[in-house]
Protein backbone atom coordinates (compact mmCIF):
# COMPACT_ATOMS: atom_id res chain seq x y z
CA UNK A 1 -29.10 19.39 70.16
CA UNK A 2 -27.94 22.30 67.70
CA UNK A 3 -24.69 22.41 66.05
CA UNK A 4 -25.19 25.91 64.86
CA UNK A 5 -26.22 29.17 65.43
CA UNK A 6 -27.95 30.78 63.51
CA UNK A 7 -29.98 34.36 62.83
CA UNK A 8 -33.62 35.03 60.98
CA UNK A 9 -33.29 37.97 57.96
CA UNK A 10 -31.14 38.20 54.51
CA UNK A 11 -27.65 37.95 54.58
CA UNK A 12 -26.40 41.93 53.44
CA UNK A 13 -24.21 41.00 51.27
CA UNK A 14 -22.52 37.93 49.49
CA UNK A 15 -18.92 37.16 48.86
CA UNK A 16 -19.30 36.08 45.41
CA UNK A 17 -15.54 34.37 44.84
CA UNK A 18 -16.24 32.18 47.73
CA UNK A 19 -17.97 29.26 48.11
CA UNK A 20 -21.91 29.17 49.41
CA UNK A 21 -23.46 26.54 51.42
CA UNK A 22 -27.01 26.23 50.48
CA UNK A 23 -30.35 24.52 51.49
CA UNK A 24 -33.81 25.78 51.41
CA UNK A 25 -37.16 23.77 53.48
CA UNK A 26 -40.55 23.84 51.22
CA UNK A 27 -43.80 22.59 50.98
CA UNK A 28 -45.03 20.33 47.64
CA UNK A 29 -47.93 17.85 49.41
CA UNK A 30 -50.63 20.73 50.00
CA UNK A 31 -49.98 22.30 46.95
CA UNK A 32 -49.76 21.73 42.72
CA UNK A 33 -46.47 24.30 43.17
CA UNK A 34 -43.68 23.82 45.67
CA UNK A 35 -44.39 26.03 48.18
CA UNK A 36 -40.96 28.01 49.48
CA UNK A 37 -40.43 27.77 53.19
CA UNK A 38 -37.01 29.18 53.91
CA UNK A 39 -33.85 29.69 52.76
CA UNK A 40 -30.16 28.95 54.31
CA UNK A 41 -27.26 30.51 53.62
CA UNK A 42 -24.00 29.54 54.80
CA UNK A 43 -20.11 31.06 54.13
CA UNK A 44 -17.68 29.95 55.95
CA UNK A 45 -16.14 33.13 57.13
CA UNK A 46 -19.85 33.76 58.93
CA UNK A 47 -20.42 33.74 62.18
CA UNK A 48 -23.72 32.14 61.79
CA UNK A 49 -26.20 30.66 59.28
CA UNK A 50 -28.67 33.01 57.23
CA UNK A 51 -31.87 32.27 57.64
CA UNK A 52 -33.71 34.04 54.95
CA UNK A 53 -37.63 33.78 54.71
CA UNK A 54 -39.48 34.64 51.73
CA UNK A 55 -42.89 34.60 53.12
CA UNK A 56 -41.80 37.76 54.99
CA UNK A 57 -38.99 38.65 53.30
CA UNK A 58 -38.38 40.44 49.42
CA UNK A 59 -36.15 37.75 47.72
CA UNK A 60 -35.39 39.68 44.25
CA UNK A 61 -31.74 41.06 45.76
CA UNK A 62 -30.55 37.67 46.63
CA UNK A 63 -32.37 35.85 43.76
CA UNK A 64 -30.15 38.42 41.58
CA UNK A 65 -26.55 37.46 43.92
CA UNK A 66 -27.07 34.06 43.45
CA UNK A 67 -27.12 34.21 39.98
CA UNK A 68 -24.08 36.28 39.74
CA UNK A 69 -22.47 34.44 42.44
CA UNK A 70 -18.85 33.20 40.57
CA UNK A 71 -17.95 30.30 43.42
CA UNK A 72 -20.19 26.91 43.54
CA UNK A 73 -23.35 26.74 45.90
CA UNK A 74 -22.76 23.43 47.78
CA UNK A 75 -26.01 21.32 48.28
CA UNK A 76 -27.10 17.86 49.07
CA UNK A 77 -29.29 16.10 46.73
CA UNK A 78 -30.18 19.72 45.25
CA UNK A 79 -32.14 18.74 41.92
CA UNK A 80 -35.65 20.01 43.73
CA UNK A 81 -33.55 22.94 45.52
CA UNK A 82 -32.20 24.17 42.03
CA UNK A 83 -35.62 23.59 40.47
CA UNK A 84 -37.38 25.79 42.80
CA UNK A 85 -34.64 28.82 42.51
CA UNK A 86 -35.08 28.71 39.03
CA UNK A 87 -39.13 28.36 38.99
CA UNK A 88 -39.40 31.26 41.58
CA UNK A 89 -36.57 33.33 41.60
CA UNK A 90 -36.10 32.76 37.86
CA UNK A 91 -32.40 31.97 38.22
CA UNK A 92 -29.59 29.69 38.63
CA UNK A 93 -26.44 29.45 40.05
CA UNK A 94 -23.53 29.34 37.52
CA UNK A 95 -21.92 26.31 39.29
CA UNK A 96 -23.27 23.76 41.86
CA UNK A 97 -21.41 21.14 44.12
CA UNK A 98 -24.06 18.55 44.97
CA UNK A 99 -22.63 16.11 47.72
CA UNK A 100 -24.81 13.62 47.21
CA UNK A 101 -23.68 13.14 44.07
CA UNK A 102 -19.96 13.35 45.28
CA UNK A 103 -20.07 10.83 47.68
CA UNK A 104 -21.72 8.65 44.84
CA UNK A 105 -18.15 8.87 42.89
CA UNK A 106 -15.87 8.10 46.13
CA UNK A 107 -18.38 5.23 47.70
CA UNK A 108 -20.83 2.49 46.34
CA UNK A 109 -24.26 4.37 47.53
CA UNK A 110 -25.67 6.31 44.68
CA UNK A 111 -28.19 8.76 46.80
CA UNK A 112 -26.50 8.74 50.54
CA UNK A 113 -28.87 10.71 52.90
CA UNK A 114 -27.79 14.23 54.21
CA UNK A 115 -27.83 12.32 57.96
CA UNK A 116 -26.15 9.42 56.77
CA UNK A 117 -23.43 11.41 54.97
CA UNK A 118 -22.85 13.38 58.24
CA UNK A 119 -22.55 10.55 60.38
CA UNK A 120 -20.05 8.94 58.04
CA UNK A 121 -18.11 11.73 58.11
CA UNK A 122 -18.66 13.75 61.18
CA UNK A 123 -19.92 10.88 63.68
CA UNK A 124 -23.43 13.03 64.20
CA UNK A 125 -26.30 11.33 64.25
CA UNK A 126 -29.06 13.82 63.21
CA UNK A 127 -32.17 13.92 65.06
CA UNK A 128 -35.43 13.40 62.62
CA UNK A 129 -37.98 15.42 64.58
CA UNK A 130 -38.50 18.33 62.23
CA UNK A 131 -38.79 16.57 58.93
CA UNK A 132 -42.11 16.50 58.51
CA UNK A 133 -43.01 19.66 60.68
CA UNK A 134 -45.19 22.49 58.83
CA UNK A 135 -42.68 24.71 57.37
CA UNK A 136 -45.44 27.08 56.03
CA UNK A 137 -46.69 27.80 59.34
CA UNK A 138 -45.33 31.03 61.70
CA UNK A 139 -43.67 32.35 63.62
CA UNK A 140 -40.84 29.63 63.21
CA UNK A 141 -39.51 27.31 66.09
CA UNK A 142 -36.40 27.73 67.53
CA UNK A 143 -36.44 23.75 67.07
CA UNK A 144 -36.99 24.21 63.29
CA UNK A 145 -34.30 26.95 62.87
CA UNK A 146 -31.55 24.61 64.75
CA UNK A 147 -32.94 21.63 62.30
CA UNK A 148 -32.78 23.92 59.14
CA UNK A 149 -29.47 25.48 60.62
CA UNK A 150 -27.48 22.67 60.51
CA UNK A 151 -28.58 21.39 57.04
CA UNK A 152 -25.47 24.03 56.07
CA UNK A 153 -23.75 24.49 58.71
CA UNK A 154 -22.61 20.52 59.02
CA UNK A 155 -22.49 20.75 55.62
CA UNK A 156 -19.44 22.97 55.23
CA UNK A 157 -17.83 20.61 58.20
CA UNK A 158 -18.39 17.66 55.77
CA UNK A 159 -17.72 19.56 52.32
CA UNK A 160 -13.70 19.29 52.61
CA UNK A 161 -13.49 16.02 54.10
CA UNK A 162 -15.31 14.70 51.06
CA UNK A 163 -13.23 17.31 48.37
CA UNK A 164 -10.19 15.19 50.18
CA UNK A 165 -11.63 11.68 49.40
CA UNK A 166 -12.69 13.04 45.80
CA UNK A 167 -8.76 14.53 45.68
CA UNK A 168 -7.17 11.07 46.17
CA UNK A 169 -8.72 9.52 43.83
CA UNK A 170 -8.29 12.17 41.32
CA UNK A 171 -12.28 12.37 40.67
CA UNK A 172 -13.21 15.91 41.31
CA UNK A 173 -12.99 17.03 37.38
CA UNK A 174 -15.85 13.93 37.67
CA UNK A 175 -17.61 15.72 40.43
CA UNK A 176 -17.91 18.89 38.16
CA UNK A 177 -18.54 17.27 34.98
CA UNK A 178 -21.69 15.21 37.04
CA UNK A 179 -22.66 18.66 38.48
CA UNK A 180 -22.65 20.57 35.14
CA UNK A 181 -25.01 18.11 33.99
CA UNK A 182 -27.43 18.42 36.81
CA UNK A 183 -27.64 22.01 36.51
CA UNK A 184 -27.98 22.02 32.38
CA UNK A 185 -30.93 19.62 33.32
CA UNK A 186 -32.80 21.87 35.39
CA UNK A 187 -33.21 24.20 32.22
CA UNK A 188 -35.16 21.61 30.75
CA UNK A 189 -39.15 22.61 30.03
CA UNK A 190 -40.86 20.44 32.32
CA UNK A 191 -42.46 17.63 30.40
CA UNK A 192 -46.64 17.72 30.61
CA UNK A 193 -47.93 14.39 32.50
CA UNK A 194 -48.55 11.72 30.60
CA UNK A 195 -51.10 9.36 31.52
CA UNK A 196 -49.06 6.26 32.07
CA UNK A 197 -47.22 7.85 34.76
CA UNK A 198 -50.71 7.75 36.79
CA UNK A 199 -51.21 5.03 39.62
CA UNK A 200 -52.56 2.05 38.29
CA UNK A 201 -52.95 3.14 34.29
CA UNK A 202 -50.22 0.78 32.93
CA UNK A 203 -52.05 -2.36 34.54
CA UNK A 204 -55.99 -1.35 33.71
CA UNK A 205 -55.71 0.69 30.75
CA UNK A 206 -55.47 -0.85 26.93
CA UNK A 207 -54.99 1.30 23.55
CA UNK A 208 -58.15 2.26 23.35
CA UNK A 209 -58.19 4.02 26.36
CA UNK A 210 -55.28 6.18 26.20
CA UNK A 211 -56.89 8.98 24.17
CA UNK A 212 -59.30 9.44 26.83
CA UNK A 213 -56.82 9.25 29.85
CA UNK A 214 -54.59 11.62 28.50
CA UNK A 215 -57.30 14.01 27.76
CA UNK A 216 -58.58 13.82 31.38
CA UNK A 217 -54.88 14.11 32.78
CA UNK A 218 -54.75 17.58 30.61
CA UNK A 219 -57.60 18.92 32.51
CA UNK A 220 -56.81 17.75 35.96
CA UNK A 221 -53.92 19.44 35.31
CA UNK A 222 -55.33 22.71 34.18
CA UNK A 223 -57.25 22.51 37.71
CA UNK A 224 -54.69 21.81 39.77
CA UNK A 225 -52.80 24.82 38.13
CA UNK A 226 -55.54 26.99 38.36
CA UNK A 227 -56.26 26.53 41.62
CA UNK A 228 -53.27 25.58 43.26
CA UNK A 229 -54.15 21.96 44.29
CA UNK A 230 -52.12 18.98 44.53
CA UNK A 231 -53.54 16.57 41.47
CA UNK A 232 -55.67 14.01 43.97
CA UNK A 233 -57.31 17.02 45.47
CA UNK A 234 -59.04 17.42 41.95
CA UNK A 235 -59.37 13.64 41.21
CA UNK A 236 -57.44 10.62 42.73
CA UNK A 237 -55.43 8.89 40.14
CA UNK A 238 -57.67 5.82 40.39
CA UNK A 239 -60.67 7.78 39.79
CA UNK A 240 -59.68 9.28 36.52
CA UNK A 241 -58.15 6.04 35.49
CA UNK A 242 -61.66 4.19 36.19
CA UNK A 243 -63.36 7.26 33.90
CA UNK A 244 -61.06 7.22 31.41
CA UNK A 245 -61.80 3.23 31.01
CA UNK A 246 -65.49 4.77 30.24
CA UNK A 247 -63.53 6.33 27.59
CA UNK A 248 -65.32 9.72 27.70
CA UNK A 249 -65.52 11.63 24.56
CA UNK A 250 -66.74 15.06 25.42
CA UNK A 251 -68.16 17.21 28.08
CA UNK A 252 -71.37 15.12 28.36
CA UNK A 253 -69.68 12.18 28.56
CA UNK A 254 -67.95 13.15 31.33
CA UNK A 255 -71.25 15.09 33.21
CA UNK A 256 -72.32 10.95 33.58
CA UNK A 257 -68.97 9.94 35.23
CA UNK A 258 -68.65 12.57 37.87
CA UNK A 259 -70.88 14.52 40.31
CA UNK A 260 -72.36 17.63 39.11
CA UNK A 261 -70.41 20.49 41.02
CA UNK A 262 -67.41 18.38 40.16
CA UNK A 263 -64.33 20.68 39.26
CA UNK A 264 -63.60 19.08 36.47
CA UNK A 265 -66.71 19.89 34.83
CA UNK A 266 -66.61 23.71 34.96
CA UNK A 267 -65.06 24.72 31.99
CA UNK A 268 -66.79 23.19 29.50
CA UNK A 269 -64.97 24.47 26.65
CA UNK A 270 -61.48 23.29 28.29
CA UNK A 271 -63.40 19.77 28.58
CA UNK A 272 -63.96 20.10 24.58
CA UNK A 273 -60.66 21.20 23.15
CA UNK A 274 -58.56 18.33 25.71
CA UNK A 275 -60.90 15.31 23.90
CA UNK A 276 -60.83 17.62 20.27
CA UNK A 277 -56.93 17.37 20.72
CA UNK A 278 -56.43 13.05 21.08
CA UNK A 279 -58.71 12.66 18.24
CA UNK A 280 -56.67 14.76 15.93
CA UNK A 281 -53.33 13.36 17.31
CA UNK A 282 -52.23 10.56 19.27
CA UNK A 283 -51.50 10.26 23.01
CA UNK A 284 -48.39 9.37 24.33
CA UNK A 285 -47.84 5.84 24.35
CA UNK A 286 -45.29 4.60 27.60
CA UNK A 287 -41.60 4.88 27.30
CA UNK A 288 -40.30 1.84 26.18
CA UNK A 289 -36.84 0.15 27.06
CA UNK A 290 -34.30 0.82 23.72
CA UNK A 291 -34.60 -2.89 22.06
CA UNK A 292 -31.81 -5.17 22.00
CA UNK A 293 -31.42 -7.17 18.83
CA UNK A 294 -31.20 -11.38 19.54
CA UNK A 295 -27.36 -10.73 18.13
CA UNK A 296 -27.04 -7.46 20.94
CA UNK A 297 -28.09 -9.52 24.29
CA UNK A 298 -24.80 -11.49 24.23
CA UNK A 299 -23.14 -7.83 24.00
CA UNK A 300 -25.38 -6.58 26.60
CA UNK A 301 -24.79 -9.17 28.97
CA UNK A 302 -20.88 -9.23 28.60
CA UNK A 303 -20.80 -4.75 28.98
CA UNK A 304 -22.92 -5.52 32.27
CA UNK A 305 -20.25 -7.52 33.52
CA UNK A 306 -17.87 -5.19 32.65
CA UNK A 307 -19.46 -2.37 34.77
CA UNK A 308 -19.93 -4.36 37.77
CA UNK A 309 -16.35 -5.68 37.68
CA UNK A 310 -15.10 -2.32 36.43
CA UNK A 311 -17.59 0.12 39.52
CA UNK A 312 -16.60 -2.52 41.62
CA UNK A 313 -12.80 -2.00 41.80
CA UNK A 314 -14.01 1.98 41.57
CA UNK A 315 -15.81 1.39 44.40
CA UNK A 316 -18.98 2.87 43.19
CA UNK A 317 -22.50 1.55 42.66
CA UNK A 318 -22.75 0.07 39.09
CA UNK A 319 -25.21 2.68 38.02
CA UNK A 320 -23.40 4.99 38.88
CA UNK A 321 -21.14 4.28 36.48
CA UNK A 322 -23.68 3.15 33.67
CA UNK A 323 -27.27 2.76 34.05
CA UNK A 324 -29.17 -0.21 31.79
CA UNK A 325 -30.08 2.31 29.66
CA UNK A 326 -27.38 3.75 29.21
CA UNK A 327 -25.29 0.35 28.30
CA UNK A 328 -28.81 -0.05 25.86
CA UNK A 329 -27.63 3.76 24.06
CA UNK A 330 -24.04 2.89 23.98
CA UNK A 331 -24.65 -0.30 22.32
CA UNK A 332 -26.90 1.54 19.74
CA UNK A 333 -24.79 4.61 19.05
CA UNK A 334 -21.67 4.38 20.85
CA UNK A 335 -20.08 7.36 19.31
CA UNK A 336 -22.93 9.86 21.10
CA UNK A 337 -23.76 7.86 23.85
CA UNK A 338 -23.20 9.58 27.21
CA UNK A 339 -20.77 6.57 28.18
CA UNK A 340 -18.36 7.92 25.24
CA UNK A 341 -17.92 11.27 27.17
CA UNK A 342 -16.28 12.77 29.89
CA UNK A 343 -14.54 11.37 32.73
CA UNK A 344 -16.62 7.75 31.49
CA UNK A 345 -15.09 7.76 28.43
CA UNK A 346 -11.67 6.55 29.83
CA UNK A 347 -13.74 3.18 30.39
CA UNK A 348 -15.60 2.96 27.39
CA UNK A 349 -14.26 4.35 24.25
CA UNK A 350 -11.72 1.37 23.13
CA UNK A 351 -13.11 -1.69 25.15
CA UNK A 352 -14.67 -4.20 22.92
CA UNK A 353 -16.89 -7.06 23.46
């Protein structure tokens, strides 16, 4: 069943002092980049939901209105939405509404599902049946549209009941404070793989392995760019994890762990300047938990108290209000630690332990 309708094609034109319900459907498992599936649009003076495809459609115009849109997109769980606007279109909205996130600050589950949140609010329980369904693939179902449809369309029906809930309890300068930072994070470079994020490398691999396991990520990763390959496609993380425990120092070395046409042996001068590189500097070594000294722990263990007792009569999840690491920085450096800011700071800045 559909709870919208909805029409194919780019909206003509945007009302830019009004709110925009947004959502887009895209494609990462095939792939080394997200591949953009479709777009929707929602204001709620429409009729219907924009459906805009950019496999068949020109995208610059609206790219260029969403950055100059003044009023909030509204989203659910939009980190991966955001990051593809700004990785293909090049832009990003001034201001964002995520409702995942909002929901987080009224109730105690951090990252509610776009169904769940619905039926909490709304009563509708969403059917599943297009989740996984090819979005890449054309023409479109009608099935898909209604599915993609109502990812906005229910989502401006459940936008001001949850503004309401965020009103009473005089959270929604958190809600936009939360936001902000979500969106300043999506400027962020992304950060190159590192080798201990690779299935399996922080239980088989010791020191003397990382030089050669980061080198090999670095050109599995030039592959997979090159070619437009998911990473496994190229090599499977156990496989490079079981080379790199060879601990391969140059292109030769490597011609003895894999089979001759193997991708990763084609560029032979790529092969030479990765290894070159980790014997010149090192690789990076896995992010380790900030340190608590003996005299700290007692400290620690009395501020996690504190935020369970203090989310708890908040009614949020305790992470929400302070994550381990987190309580870790604000023991270190309380006078920069996030906790010392914003809407958190009201909790943290004069309590002592």
């Amino acid at each position: 069943m559909s709870y919208s309708t909805w029409q194919l094609g780019l909206p003509q034109s945007l009302n830019a002092a009004r709110i925009l319900f947004y959502d887009s459907e895209f494609v990462r498992e095939r792939h080394y980049y997200p591949k953009l599936a479709l777009l929707q649009l929602y204001q709620p003076d429409w009729a219907q939901v924009q459906l805009c495809d950019p496999m068949q459609q020109a995208m610059e115009g609206l790219w260029a209105q969403l950055a100059a849109h003044e009023a909030p997109l509204v989203l659910h769980a939009g980190s991966q939405d955001i990051e593809l606007m700004y990785s293909i279109g090049g832009v990003l909205p001034r201001q964002i509404r995520d409702t995942q996130i909002g929901f987080a600050l009224c109730y105690p589950q951090k990252a509610i599902s776009y169904a769940d949140m619905v039926a909490h609010y709304l009563g509708i329980l969403l059917p599943k049946s297009e989740t996984r369904s090819d979005w890449l693939a054309r023409p479109l179902s009608a099935a898909q549209c209604d599915y993609a449809a109502d990812d906005v369309s229910l989502l401006a029906q459940v936008y001001p009941l949850l503004v309401a809930d965020l009103q009473a309890l005089g959270r929604l300068t958190w809600w936009q404070e939360e936001c902000a930072r979500q969106l300043a994070q999506a400027l962020a470079p992304p950060a190159p793989l590192p080798w201990y994020k690779l299935r399996g490398a922080p239980q088989h691999l010791r020191t003397a392995h990382y030089a050669a396991a980061q080198a090999l990520t670095d050109i599995r990763e030039q592959i997979a760019a090159a070619k437009d390959l998911p990473r496994r496609k190229v090599l499977s993380d156990e496989d490079l994890v079981a080379a790199a425990r060879r601990q391969p120092e140059n292109a030769l070395d490597l011609a003895e762990l894999l089979p001759p046409t193997h991708s990763m042996l084609q560029d032979s001068a790529a092969i030479e300047t990765a290894f070159a590189r980790y014997r010149q500097e090192s690789p990076p070594t896995p992010e380790r938990s900030l340190r608590l000294a003996a005299r700290e722990q007692s400290r620690y263990q009395k501020l996690e108290k504190y935020v369970h007792r203090t989310a708890a009569a908040l009614n949020i999840s305790d992470e929400m209000l302070a994550t381990p690491r987190q309580m870790r920085e604000w023991l270190k450096d309380k006078d920069n630690a996030l906790l010392n800011q914003g809407w958190r700071a009201a909790f943290f800045q004069s309590i002592e332990l």
